[in-house]
N, C-alpha and C. Protein backbone atom coordinates (compact mmCIF):
# COMPACT_ATOMS: atom_id res chain seq x y z
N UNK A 1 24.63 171.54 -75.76
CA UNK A 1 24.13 170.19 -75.62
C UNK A 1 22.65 170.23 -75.30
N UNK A 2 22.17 168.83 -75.52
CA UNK A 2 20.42 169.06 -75.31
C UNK A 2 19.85 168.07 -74.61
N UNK A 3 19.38 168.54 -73.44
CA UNK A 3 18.19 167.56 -72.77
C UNK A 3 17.02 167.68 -73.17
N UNK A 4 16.43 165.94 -73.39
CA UNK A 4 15.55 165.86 -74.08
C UNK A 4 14.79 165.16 -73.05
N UNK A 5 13.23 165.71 -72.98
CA UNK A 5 12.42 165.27 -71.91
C UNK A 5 11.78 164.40 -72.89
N UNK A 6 11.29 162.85 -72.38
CA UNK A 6 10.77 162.07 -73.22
C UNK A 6 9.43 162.49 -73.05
N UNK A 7 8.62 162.59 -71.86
CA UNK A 7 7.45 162.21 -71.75
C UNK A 7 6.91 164.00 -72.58
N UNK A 8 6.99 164.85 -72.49
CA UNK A 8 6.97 166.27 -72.34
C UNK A 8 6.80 166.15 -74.05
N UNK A 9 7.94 165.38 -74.27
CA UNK A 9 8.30 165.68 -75.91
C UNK A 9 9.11 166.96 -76.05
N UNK A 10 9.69 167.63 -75.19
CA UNK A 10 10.70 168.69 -75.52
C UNK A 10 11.88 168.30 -75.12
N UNK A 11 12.73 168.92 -76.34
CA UNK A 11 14.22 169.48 -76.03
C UNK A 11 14.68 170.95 -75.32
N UNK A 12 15.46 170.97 -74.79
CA UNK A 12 16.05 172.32 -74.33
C UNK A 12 17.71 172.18 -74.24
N UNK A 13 18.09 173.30 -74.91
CA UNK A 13 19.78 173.64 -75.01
C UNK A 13 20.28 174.04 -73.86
N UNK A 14 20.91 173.30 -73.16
CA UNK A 14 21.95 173.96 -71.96
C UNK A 14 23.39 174.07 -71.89
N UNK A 15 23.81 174.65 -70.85
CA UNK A 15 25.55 174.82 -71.38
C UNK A 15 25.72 173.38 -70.32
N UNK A 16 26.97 173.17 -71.07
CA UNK A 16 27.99 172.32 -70.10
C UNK A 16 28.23 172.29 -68.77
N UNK A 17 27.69 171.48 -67.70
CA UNK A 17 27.39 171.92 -66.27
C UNK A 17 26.04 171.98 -65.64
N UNK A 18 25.61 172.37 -67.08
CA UNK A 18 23.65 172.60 -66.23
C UNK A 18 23.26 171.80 -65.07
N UNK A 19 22.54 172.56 -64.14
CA UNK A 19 21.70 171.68 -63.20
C UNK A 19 20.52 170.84 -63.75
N UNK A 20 20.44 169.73 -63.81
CA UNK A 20 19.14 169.23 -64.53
C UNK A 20 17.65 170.00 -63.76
N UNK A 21 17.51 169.83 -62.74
CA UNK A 21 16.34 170.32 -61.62
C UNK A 21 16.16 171.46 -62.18
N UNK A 22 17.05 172.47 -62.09
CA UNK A 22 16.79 174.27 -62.06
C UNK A 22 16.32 173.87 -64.08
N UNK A 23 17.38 173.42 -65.22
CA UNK A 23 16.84 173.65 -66.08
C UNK A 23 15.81 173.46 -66.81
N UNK A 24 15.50 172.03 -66.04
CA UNK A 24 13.78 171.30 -66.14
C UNK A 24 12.84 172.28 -65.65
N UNK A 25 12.85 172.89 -64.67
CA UNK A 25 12.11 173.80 -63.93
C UNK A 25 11.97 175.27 -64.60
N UNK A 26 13.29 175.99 -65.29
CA UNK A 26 12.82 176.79 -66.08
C UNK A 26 12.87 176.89 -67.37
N UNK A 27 12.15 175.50 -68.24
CA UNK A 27 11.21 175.29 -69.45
C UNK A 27 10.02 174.57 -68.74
N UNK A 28 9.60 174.60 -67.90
CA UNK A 28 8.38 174.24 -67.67
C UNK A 28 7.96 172.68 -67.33
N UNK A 29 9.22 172.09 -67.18
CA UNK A 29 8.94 170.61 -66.84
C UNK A 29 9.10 170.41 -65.50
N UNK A 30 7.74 169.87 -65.49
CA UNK A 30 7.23 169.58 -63.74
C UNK A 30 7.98 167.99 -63.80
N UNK A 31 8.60 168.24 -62.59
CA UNK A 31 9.37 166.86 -62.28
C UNK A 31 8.93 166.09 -60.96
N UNK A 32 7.61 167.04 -60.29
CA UNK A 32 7.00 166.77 -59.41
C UNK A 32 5.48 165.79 -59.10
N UNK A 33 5.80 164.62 -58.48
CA UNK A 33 4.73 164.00 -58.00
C UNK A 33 3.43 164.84 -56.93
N UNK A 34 2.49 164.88 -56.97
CA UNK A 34 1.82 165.36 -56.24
C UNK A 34 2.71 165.64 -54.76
N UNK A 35 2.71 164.43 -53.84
CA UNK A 35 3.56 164.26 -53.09
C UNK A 35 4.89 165.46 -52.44
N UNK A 36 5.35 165.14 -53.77
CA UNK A 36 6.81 165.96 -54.45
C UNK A 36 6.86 167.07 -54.25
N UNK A 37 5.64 167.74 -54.75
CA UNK A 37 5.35 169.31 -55.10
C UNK A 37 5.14 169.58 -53.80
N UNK A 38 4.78 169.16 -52.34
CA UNK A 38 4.02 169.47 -51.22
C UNK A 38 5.42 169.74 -50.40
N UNK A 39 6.27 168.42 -50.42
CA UNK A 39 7.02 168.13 -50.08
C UNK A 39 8.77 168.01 -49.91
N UNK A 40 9.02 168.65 -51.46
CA UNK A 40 10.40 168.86 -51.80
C UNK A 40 10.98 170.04 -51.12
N UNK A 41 12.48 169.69 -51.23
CA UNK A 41 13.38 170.24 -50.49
C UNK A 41 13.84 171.78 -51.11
N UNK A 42 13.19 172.17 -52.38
CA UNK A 42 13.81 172.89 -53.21
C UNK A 42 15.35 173.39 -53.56
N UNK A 43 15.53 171.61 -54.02
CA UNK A 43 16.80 171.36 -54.63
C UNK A 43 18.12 171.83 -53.95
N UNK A 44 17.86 170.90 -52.58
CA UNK A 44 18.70 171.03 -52.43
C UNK A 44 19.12 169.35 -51.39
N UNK A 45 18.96 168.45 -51.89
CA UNK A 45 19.09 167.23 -52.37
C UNK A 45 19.17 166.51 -50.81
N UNK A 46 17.95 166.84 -50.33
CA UNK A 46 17.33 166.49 -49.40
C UNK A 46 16.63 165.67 -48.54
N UNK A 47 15.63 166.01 -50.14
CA UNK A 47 14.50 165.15 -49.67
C UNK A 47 14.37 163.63 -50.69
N UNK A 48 14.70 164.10 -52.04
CA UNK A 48 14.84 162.81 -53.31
C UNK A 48 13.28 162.76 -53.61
N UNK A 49 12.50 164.04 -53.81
CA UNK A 49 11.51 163.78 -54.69
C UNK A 49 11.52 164.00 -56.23
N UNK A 50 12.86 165.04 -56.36
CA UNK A 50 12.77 165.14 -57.94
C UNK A 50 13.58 163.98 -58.69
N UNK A 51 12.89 162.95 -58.91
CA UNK A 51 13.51 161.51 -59.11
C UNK A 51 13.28 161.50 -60.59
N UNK A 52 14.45 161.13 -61.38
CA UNK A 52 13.73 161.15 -63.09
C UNK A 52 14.69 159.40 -63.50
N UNK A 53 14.29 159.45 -64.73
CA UNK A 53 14.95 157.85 -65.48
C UNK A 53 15.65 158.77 -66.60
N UNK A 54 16.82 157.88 -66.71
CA UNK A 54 17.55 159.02 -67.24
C UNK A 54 17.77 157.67 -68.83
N UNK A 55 17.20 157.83 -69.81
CA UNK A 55 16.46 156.62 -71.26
C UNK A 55 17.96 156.63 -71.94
N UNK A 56 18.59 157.75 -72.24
CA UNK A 56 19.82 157.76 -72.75
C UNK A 56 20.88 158.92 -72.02
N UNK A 57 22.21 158.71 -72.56
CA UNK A 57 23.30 159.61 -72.37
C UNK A 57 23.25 159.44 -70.36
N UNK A 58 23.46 158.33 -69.96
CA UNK A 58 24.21 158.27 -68.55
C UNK A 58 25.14 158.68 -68.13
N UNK A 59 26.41 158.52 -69.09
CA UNK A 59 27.63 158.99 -69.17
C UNK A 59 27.89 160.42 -69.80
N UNK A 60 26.86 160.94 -69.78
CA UNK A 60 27.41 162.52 -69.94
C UNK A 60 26.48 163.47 -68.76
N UNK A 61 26.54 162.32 -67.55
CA UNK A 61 26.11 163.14 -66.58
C UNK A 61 27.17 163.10 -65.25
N UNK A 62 27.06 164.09 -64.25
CA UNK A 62 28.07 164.27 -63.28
C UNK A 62 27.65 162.10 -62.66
N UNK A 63 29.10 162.27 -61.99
CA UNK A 63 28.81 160.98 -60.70
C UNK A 63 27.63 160.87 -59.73
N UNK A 64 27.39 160.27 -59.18
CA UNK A 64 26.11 160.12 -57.95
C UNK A 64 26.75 160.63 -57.00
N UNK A 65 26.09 161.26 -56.27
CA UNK A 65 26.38 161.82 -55.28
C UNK A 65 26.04 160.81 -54.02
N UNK A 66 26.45 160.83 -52.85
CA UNK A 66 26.46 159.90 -51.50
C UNK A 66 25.12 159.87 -51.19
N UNK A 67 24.64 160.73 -51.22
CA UNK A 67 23.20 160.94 -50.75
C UNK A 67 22.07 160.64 -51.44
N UNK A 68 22.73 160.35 -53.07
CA UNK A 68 22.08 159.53 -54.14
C UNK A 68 21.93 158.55 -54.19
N UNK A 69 23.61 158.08 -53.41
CA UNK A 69 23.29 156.38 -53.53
C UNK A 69 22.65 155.81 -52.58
N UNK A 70 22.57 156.50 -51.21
CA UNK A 70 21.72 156.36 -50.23
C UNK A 70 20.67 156.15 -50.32
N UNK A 71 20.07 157.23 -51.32
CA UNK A 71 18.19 157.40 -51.67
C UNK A 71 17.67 156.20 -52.80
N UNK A 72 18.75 156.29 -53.73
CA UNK A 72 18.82 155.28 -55.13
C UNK A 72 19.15 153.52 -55.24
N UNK A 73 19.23 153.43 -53.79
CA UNK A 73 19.74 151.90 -53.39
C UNK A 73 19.06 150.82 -53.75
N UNK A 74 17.93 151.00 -53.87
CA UNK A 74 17.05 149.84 -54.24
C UNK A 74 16.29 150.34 -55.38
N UNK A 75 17.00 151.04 -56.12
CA UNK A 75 16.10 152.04 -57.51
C UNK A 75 16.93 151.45 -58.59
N UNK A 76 16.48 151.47 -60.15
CA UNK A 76 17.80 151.09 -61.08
C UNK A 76 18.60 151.97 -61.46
N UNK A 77 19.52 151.60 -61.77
CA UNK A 77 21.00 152.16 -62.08
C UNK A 77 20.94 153.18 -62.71
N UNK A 78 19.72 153.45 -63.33
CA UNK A 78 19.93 154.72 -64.53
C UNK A 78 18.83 156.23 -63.96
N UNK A 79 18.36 155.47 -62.61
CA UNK A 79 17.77 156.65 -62.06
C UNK A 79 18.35 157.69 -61.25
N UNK A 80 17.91 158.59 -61.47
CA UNK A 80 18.54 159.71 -60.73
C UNK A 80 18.27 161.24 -59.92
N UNK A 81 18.69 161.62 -59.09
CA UNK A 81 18.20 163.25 -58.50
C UNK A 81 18.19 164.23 -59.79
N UNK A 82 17.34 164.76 -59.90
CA UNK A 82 17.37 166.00 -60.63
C UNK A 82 18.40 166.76 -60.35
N UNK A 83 18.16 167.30 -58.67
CA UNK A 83 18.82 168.13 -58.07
C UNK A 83 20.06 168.24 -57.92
N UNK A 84 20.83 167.14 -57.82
CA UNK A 84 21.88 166.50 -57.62
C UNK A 84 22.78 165.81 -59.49
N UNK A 85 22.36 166.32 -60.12
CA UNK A 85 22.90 166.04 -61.83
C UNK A 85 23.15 167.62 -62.38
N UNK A 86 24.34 167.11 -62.53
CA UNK A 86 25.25 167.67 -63.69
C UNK A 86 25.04 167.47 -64.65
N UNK A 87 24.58 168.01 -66.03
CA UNK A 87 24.62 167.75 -67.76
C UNK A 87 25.67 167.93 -68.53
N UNK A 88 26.78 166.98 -68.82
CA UNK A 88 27.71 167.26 -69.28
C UNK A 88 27.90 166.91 -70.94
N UNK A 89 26.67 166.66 -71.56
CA UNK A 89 26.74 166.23 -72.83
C UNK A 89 25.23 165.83 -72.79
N UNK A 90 24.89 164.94 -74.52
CA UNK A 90 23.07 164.47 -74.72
C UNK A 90 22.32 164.02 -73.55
N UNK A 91 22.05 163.87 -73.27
CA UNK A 91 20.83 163.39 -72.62
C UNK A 91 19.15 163.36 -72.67
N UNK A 92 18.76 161.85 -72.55
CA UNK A 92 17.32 161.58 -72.34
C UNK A 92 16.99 161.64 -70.92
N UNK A 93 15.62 162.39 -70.72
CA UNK A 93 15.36 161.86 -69.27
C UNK A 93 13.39 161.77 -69.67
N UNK A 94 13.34 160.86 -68.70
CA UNK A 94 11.94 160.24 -68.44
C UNK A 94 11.76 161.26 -66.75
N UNK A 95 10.44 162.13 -67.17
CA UNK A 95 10.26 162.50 -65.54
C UNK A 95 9.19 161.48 -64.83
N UNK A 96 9.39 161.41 -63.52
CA UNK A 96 8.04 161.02 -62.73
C UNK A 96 8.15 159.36 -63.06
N UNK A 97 9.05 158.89 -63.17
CA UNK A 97 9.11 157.01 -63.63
C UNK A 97 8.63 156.83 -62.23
N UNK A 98 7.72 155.41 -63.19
CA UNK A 98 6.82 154.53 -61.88
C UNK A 98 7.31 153.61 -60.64
């Protein structure tokens, strides 16, 4: 299956399960706000700086996690932890949404 970074303009093939965070991170997609980069938990779903918009394929990602919906409460519905996503099929993601 393939996550497709919108802003980046790349695809990358992952297996069924992928961590979005770790596989964004090793093709080279910075998912980090200035902020982010100083400040993150290194994924381990902490802190909620690796925040992405997820453009298509919602439903082929794991559930939210408690600590998602905690962080994501006043965010829209289609945003999500890097750190904290499962890839279970296509997916679009937007990094760094405003």
């Amino acid at each position: 299956m393939t996550i497709t970074f919108v802003k980046e303009q790349k695809d990358v093939v992952v297996a069924q399960g992928s961590n979005l965070r770790q596989k964004a991170l090793e093709n080279g997609i910075d998912l980090y706000t200035f902020k982010g980069k100083l400040m993150n938990c290194g994924g381990y779903g902490q802190c909620g700086t690796c925040l992405v918009e997820i453009t298509a394929g919602m439903d082929n990602l794991s559930p939210k996690t408690a600590f998602e919906e905690k962080v994501l409460r006043k965010k829209p519905e289609n945003y999500r932890l890097a750190c904290q996503t499962m890839v279970n099929g296509p997916v679009s993601v937007n990094t760094k949404p405003k």
